[in-house]
C-alpha atoms as a PDB file:
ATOM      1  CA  UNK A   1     -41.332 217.588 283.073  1.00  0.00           C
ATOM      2  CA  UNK A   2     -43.138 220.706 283.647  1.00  0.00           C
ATOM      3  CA  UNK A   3     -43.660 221.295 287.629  1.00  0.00           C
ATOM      4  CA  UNK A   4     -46.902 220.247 288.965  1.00  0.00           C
ATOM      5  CA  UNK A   5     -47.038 222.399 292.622  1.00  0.00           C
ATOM      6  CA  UNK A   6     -44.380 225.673 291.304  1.00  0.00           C
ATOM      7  CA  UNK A   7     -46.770 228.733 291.378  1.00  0.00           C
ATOM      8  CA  UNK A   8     -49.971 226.828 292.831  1.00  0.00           C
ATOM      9  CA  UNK A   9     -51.764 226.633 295.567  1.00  0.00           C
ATOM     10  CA  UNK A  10     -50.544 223.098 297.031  1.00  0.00           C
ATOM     11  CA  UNK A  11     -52.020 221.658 300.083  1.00  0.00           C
ATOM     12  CA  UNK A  12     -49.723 219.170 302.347  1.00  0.00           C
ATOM     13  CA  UNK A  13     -49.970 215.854 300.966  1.00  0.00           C
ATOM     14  CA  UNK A  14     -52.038 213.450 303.598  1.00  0.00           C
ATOM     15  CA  UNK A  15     -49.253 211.100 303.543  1.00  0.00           C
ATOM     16  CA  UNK A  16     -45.428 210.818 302.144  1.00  0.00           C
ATOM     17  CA  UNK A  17     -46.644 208.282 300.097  1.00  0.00           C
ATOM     18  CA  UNK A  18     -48.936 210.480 298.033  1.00  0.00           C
ATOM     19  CA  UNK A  19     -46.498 212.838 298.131  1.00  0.00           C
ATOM     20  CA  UNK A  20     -45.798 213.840 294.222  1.00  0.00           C
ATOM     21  CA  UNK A  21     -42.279 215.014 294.045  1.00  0.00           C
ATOM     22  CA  UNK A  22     -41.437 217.303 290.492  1.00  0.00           C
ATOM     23  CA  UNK A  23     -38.264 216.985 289.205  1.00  0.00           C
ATOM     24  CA  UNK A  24     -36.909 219.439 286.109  1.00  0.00           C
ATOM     25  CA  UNK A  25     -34.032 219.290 283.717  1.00  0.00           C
ATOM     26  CA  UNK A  26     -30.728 220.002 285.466  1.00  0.00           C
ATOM     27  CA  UNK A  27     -29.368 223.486 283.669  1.00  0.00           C
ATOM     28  CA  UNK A  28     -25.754 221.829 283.895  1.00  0.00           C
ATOM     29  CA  UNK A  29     -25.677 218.428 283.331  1.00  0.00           C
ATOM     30  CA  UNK A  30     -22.603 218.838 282.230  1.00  0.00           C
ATOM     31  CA  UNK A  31     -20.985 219.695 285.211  1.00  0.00           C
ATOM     32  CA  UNK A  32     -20.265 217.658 288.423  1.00  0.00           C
ATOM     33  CA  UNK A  33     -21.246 219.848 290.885  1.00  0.00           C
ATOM     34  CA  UNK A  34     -23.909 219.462 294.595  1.00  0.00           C
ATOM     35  CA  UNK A  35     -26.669 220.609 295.856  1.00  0.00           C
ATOM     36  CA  UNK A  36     -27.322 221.055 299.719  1.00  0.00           C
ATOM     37  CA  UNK A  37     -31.137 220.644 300.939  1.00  0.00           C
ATOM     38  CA  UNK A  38     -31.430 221.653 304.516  1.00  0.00           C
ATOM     39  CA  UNK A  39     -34.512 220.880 306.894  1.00  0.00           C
ATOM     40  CA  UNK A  40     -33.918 221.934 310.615  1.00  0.00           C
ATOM     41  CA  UNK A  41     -37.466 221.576 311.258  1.00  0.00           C
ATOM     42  CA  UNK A  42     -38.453 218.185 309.960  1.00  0.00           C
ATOM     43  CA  UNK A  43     -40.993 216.236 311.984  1.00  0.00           C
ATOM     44  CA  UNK A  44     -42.946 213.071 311.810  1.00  0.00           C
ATOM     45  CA  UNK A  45     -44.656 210.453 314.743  1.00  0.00           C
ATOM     46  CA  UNK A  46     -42.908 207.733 317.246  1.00  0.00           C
ATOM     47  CA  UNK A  47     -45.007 204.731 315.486  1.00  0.00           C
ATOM     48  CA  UNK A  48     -45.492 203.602 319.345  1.00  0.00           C
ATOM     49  CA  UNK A  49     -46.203 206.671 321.078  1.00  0.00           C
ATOM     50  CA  UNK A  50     -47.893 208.757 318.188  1.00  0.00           C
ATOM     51  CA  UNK A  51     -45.886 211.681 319.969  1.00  0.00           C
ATOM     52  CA  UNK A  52     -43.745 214.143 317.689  1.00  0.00           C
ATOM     53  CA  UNK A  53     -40.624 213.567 317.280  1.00  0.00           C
ATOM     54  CA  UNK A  54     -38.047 216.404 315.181  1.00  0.00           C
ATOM     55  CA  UNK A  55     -34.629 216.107 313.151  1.00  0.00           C
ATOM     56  CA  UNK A  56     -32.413 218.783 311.393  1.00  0.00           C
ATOM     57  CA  UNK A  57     -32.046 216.783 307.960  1.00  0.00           C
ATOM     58  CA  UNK A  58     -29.368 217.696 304.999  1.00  0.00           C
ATOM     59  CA  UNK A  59     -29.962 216.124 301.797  1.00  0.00           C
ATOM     60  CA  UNK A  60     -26.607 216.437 299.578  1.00  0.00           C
ATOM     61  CA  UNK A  61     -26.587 215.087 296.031  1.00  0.00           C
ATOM     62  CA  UNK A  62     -24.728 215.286 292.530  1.00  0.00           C
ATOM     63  CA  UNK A  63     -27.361 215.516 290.100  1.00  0.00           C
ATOM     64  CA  UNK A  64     -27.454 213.619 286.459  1.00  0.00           C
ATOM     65  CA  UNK A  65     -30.741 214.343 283.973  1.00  0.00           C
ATOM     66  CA  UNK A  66     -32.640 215.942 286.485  1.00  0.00           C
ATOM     67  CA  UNK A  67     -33.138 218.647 289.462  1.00  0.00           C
ATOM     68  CA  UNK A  68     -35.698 218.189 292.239  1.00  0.00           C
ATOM     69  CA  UNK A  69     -38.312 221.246 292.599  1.00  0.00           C
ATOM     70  CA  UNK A  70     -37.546 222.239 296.333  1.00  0.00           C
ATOM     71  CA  UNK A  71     -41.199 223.224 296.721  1.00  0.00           C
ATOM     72  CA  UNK A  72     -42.443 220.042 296.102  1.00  0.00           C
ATOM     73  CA  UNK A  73     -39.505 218.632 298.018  1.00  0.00           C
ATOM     74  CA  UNK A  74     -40.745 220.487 300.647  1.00  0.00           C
ATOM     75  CA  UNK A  75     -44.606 219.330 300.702  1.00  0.00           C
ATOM     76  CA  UNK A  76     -42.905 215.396 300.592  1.00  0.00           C
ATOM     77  CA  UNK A  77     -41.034 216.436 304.251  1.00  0.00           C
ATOM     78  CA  UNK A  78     -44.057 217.992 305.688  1.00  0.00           C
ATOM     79  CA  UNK A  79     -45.805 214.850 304.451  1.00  0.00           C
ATOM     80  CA  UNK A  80     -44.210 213.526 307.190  1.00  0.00           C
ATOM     81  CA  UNK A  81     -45.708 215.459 309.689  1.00  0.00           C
ATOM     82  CA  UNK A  82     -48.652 212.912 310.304  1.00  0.00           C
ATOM     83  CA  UNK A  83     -46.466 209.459 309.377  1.00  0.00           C
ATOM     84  CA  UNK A  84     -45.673 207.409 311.800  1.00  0.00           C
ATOM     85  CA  UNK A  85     -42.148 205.619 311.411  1.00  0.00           C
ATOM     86  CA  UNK A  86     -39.131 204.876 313.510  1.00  0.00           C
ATOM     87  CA  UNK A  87     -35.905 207.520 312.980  1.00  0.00           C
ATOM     88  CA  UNK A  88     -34.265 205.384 310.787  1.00  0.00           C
ATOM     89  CA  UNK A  89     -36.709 204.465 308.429  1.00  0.00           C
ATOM     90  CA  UNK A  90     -38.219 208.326 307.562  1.00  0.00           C
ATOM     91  CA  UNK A  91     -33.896 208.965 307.042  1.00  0.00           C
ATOM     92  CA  UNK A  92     -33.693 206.189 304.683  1.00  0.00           C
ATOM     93  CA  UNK A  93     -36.921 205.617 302.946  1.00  0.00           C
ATOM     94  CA  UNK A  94     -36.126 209.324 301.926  1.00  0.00           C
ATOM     95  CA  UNK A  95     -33.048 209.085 300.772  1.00  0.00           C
ATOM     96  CA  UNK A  96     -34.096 205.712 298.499  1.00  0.00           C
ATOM     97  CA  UNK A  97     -36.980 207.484 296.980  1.00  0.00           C
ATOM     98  CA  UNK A  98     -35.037 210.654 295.985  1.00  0.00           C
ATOM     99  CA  UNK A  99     -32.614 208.764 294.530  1.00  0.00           C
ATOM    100  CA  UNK A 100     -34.707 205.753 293.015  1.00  0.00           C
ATOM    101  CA  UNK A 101     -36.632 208.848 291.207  1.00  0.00           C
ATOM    102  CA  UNK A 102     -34.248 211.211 290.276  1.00  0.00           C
ATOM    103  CA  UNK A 103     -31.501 208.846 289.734  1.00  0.00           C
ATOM    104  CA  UNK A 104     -28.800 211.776 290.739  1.00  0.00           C
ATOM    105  CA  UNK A 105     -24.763 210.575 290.520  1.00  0.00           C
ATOM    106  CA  UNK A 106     -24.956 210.181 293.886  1.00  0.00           C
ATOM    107  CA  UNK A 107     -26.627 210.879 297.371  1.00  0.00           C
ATOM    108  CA  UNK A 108     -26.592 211.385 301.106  1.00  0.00           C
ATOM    109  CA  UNK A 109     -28.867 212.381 303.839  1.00  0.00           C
ATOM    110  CA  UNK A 110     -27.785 213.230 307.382  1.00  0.00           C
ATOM    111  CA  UNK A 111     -30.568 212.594 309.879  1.00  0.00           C
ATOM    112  CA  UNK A 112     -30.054 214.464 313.067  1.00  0.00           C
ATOM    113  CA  UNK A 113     -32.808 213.383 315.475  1.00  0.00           C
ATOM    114  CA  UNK A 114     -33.437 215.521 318.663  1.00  0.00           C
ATOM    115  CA  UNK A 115     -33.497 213.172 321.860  1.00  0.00           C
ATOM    116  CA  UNK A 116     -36.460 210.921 323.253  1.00  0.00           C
ATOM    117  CA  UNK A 117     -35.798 209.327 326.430  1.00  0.00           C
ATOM    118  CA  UNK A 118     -32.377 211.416 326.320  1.00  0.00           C
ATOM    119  CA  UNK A 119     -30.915 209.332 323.246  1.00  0.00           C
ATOM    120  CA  UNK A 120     -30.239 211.904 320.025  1.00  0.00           C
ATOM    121  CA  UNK A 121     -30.509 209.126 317.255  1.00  0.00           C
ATOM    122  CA  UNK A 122     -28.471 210.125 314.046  1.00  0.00           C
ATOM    123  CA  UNK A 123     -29.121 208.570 311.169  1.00  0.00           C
ATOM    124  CA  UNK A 124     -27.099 208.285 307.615  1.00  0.00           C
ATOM    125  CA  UNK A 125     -27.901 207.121 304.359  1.00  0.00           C
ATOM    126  CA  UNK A 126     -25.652 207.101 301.102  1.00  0.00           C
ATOM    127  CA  UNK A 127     -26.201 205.944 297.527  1.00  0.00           C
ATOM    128  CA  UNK A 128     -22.486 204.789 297.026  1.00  0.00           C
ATOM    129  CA  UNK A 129     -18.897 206.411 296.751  1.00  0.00           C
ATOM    130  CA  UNK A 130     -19.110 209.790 296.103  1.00  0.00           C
ATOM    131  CA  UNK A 131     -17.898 210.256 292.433  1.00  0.00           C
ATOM    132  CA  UNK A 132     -14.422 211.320 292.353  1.00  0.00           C
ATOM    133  CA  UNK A 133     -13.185 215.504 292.473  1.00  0.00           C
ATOM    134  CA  UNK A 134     -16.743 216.318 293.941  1.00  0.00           C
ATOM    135  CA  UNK A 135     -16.935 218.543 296.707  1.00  0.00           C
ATOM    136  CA  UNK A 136     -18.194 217.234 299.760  1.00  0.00           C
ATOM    137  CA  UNK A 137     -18.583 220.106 302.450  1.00  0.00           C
ATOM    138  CA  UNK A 138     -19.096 218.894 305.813  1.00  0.00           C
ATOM    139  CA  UNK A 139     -23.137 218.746 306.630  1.00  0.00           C
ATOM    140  CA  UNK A 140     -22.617 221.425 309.644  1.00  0.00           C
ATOM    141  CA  UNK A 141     -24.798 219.633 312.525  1.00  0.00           C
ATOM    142  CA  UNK A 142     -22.718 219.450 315.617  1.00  0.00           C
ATOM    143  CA  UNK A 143     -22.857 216.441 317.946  1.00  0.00           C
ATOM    144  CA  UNK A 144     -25.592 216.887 320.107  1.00  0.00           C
ATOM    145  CA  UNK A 145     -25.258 219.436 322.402  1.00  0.00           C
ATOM    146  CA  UNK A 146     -28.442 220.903 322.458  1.00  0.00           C
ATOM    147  CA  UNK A 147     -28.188 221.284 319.194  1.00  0.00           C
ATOM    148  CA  UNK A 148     -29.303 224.921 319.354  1.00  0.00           C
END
């Protein structure tokens, strides 16, 4: 499990599919305990207009085995930058492969999409029930107000 981008010169990945995400031995598997990604800049296409569209994502999870290596966590999200796929499926189909390959207790992601045609599109995803005594802070991304 030794990381394959950590402390190399990575380009973007063409697509999220070819998108190789490292995952390492969690240091406390022993412990129930989660871990908060945040991505206020994540972007991908409108499959019908090609234009960009933008979210503020937050990827919580209770890890098992394994950790995921946030740098290649971040080349799979700027993956994205050039895929073309409706709000909901980038939210999910992220989500499912994070947890399909890490196979973490449990996971969420909150997909915050900035308006097109004046509709902000949120978007949420969970593995299951949160396991019990975990602490589950509040993902932080107000209703859309601007969302500044």
């Amino acid at each position: 499990m030794t990381p394959k981008h950590l402390g190399q010169s990575t380009p973007l990945p063409a697509s999220p599919e070819q998108a190789e995400l490292d995952y390492v031995p969690n240091p406390r598997r022993d412990q129930l305990y989660l871990v908060r990604f945040t991505s206020p800049e994540f972007t991908s296409l409108c499959p019908v207009t090609g234009q960009p569209d933008f979210a503020h994502l937050v990827i919580d999870y209770a890890p098992a085995e394994t950790i995921v290596e946030s740098k290649s966590l971040k080349l799979f999200l700027g993956a994205f930058r050039n895929h073309a796929a409706f709000h909901e499926d980038c939210t999910v189909g992220i989500g499912e492969r994070l947890f399909r390959e890490m196979t973490p207790r449990w996971l969420r992601i909150g997909g915050y999409w900035y308006p097109r045609g004046g509709i902000p599109i949120d978007v949420f995803w969970q593995s299951g029930a949160a396991p019990e005594g975990l602490w589950l802070p509040d993902q932080g991304v107000a209703p859309y107000r601007g969302r500044g």
